[in-house]
C-alpha atoms as a PDB file:
ATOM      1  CA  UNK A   1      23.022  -4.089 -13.059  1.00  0.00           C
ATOM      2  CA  UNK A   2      20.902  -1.476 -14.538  1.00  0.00           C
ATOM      3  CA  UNK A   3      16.961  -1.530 -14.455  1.00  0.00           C
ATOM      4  CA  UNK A   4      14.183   0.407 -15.589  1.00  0.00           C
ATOM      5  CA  UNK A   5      11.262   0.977 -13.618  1.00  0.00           C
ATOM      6  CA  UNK A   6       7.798   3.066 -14.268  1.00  0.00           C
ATOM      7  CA  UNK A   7       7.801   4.223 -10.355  1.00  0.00           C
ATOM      8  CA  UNK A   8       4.583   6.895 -10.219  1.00  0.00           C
ATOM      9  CA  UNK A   9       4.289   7.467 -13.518  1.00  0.00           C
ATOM     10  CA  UNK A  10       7.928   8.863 -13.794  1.00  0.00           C
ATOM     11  CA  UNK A  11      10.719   6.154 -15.556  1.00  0.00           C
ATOM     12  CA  UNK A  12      13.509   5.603 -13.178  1.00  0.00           C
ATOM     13  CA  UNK A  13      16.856   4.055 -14.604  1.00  0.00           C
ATOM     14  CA  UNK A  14      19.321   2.935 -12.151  1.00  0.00           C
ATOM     15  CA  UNK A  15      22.290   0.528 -11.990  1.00  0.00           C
ATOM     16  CA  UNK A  16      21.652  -1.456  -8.552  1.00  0.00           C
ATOM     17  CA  UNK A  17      23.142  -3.802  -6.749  1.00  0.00           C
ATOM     18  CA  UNK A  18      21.622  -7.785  -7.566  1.00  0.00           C
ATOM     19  CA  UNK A  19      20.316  -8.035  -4.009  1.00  0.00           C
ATOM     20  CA  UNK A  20      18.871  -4.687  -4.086  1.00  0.00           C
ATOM     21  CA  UNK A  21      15.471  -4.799  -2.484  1.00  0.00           C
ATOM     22  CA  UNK A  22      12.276  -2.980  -4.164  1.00  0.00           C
ATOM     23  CA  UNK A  23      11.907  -1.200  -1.000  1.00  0.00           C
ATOM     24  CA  UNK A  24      15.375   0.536  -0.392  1.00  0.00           C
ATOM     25  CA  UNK A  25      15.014   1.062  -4.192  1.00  0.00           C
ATOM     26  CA  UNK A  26      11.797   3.032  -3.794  1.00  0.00           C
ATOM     27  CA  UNK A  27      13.173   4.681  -0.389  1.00  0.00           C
ATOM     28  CA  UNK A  28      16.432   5.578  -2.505  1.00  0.00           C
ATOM     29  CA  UNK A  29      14.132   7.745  -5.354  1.00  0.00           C
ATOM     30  CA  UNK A  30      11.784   9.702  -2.552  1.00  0.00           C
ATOM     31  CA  UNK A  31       8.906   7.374  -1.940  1.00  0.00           C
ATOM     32  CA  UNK A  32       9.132   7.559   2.161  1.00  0.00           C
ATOM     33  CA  UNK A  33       5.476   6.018   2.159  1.00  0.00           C
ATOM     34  CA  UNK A  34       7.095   2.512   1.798  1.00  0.00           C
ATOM     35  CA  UNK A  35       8.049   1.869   5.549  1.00  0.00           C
ATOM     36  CA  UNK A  36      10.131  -0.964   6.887  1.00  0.00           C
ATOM     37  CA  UNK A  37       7.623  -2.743   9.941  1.00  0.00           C
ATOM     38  CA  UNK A  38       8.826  -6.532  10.344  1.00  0.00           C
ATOM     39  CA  UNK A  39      11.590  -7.639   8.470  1.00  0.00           C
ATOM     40  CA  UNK A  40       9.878 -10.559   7.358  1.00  0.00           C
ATOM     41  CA  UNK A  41       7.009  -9.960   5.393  1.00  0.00           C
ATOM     42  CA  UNK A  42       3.984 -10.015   7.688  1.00  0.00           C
ATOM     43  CA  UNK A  43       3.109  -6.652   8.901  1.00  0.00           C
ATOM     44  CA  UNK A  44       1.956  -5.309   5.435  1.00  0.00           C
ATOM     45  CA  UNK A  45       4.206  -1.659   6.078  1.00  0.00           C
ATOM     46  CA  UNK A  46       5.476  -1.947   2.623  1.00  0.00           C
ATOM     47  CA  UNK A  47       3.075  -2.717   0.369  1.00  0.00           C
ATOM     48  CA  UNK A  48       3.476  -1.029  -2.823  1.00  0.00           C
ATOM     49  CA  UNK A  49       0.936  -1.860  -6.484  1.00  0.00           C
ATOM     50  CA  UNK A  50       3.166  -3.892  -8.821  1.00  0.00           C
ATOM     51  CA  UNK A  51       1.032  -3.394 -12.087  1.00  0.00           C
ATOM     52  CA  UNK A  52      -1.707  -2.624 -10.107  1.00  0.00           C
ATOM     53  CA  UNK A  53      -1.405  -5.907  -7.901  1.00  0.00           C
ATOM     54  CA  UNK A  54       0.022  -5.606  -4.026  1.00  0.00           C
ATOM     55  CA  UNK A  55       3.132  -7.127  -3.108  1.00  0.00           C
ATOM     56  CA  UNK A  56       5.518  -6.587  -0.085  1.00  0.00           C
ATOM     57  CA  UNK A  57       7.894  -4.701  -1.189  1.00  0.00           C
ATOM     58  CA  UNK A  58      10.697  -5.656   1.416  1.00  0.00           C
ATOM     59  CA  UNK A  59      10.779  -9.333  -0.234  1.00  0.00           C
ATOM     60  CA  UNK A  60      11.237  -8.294  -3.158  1.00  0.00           C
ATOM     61  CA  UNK A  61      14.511  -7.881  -5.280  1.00  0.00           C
ATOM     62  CA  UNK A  62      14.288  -4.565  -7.253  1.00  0.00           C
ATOM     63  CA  UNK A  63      15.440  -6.633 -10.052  1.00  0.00           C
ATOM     64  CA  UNK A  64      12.271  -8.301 -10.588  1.00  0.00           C
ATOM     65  CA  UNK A  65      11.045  -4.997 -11.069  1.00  0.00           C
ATOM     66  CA  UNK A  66      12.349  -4.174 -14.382  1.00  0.00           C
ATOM     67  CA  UNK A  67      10.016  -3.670 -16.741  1.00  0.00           C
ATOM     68  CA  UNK A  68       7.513  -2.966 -14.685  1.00  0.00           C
ATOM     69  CA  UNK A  69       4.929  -0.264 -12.822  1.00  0.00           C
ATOM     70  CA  UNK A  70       5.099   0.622  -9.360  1.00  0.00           C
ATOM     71  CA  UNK A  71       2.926   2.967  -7.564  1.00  0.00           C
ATOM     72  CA  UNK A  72       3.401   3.746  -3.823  1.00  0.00           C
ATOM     73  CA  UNK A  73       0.954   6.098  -1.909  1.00  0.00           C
ATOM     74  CA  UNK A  74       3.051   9.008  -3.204  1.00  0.00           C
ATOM     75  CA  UNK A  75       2.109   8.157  -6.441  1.00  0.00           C
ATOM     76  CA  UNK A  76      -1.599   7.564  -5.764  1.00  0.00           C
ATOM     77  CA  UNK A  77      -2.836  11.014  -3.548  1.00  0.00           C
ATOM     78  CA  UNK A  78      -5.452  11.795  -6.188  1.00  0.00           C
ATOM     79  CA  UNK A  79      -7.155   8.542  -5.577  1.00  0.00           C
ATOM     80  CA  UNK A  80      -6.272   7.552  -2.169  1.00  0.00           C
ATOM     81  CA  UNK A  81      -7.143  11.031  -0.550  1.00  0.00           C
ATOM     82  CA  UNK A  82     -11.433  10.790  -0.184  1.00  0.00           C
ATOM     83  CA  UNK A  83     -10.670   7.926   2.060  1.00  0.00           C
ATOM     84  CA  UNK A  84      -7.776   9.056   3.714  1.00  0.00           C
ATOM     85  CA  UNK A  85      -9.711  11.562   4.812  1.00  0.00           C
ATOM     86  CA  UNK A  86     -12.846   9.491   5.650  1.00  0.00           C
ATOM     87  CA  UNK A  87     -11.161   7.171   7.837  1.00  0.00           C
ATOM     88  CA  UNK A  88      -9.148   9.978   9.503  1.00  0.00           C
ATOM     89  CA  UNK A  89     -12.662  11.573  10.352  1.00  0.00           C
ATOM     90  CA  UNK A  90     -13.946   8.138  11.326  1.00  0.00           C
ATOM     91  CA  UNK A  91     -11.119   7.969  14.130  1.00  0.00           C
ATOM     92  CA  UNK A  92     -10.044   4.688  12.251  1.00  0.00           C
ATOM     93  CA  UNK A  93      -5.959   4.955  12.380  1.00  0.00           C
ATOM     94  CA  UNK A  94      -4.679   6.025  15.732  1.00  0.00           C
ATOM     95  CA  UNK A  95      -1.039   6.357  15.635  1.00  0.00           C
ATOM     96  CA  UNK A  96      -1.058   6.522  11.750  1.00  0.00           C
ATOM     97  CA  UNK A  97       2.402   4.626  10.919  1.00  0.00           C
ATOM     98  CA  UNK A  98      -0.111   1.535   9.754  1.00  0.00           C
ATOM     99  CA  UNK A  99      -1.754   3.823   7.376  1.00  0.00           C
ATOM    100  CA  UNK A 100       0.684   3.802   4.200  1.00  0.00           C
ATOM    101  CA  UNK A 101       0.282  -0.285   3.646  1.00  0.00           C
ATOM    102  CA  UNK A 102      -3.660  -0.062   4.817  1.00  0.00           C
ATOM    103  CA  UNK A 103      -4.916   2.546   2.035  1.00  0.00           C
ATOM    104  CA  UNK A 104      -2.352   0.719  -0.062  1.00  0.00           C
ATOM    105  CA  UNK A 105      -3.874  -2.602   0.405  1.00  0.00           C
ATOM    106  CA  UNK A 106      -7.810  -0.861   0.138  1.00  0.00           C
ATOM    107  CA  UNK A 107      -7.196   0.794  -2.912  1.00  0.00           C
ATOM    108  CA  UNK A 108      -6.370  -2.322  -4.404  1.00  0.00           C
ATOM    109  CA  UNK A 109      -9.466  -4.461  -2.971  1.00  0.00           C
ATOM    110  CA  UNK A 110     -11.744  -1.516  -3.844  1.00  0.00           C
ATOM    111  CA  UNK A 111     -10.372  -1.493  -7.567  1.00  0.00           C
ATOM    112  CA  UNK A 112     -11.280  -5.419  -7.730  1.00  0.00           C
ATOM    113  CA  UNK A 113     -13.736  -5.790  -5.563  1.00  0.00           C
ATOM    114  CA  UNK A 114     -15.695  -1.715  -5.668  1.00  0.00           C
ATOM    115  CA  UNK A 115     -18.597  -3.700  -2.959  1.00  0.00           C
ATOM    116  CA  UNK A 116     -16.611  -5.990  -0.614  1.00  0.00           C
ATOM    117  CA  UNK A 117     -18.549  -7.782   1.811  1.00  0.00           C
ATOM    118  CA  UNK A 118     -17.143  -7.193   5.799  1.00  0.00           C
ATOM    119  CA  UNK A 119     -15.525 -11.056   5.307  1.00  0.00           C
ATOM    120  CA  UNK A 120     -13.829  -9.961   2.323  1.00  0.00           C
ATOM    121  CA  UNK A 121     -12.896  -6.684   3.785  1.00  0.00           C
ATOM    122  CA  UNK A 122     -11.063  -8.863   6.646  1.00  0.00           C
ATOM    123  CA  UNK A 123      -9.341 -11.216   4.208  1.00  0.00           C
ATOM    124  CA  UNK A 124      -7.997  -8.800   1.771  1.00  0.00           C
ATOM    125  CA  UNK A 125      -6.541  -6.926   4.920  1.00  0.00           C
ATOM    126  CA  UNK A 126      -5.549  -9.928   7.090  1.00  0.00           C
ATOM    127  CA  UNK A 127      -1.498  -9.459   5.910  1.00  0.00           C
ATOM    128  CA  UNK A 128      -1.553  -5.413   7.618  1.00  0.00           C
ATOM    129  CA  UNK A 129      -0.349  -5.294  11.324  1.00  0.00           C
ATOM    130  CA  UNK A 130      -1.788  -2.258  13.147  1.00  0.00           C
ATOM    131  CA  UNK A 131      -1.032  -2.307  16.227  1.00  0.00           C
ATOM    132  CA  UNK A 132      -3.039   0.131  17.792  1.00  0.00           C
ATOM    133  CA  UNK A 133      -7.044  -0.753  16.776  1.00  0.00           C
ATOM    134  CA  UNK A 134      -7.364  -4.146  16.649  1.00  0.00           C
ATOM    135  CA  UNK A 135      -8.746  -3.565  12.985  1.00  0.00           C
ATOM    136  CA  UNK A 136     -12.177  -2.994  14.101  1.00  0.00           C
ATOM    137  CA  UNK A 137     -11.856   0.843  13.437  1.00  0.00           C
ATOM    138  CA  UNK A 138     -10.379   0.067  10.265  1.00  0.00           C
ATOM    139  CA  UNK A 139     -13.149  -2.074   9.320  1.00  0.00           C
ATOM    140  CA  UNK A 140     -15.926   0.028  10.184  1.00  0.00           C
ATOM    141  CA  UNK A 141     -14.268   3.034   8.531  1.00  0.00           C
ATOM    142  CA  UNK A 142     -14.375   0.623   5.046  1.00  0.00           C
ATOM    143  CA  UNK A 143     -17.664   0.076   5.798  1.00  0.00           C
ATOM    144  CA  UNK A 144     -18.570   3.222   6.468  1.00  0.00           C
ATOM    145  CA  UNK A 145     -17.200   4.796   3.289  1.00  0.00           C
ATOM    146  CA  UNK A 146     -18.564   2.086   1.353  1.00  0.00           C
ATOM    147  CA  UNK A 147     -22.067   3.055   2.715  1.00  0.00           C
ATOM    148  CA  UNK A 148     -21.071   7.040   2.137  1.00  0.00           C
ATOM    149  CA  UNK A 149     -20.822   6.474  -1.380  1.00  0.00           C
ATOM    150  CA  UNK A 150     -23.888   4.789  -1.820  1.00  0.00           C
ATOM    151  CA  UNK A 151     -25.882   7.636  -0.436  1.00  0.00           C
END
């Protein structure tokens, strides 16, 4: 079956196969950001915007895609890169392979929520497995450029 997809601003037609998922459809056209963690939907590795709202992107059939926009980090440098670089500076990731889904999932909660409280910080986050910092580093480095732009 053929679908259409708005994938970083570029239109991407391809015929796929019906239980294609969104993430080895992504993978297939270059966006390596989307990482496979769990299998089963909990780690938060491939989280991807789907019209601007986060979804797991390994439960989802590329089908249901059609007609729509996807952004992946690829797709999202310009905005994602002050932090990137903030929380890298903070010491927040350690190993890094968390990172892709984590910015993924703060860009979002920053775009709806620009002065999350540390609860809501938590929440928004609770569906990204790092398994490295216990999320504390994480956390503070939210915080932390939250408080940097207020300055």
């Amino acid at each position: 079956m053929e679908i259409t997809v708005n994938v970083n601003e570029h239109t991407i037609k391809s015929d796929i196969e019906p239980d294609c998922l969104l993430i080895d459809f992504l993978r297939e056209h270059g966006c390596y950001s989307v990482k496979r963690g769990c299998e089963t939907s909990n780690c938060g590795l491939c989280t991807v915007l789907l019209d601007g709202k986060p979804v797991l992107s390994c439960s989802m059939l590329a089908v249901r895609a059609n007609g729509h926009t996807v952004h992946t980090l690829e797709g999202l440098q310009e905005e994602a890169k002050d932090f990137v670089e903030f929380i890298a500076d903070q010491g927040a990731d350690q190993c890094g392979f968390c990172n892709p889904g984590f910015v993924m999932n703060t860009i979002s909660l920053l775009r709806e929520n620009p002065d999350p409280t540390d609860d809501e910080i938590k929440s928004y986050l609770a569906g990204n497995l790092c398994r490295c910092s216990g999320y504390e580093g994480q956390l503070r480095g939210i915080r932390n450029y939250l408080n940097s732009k207020k300055a």
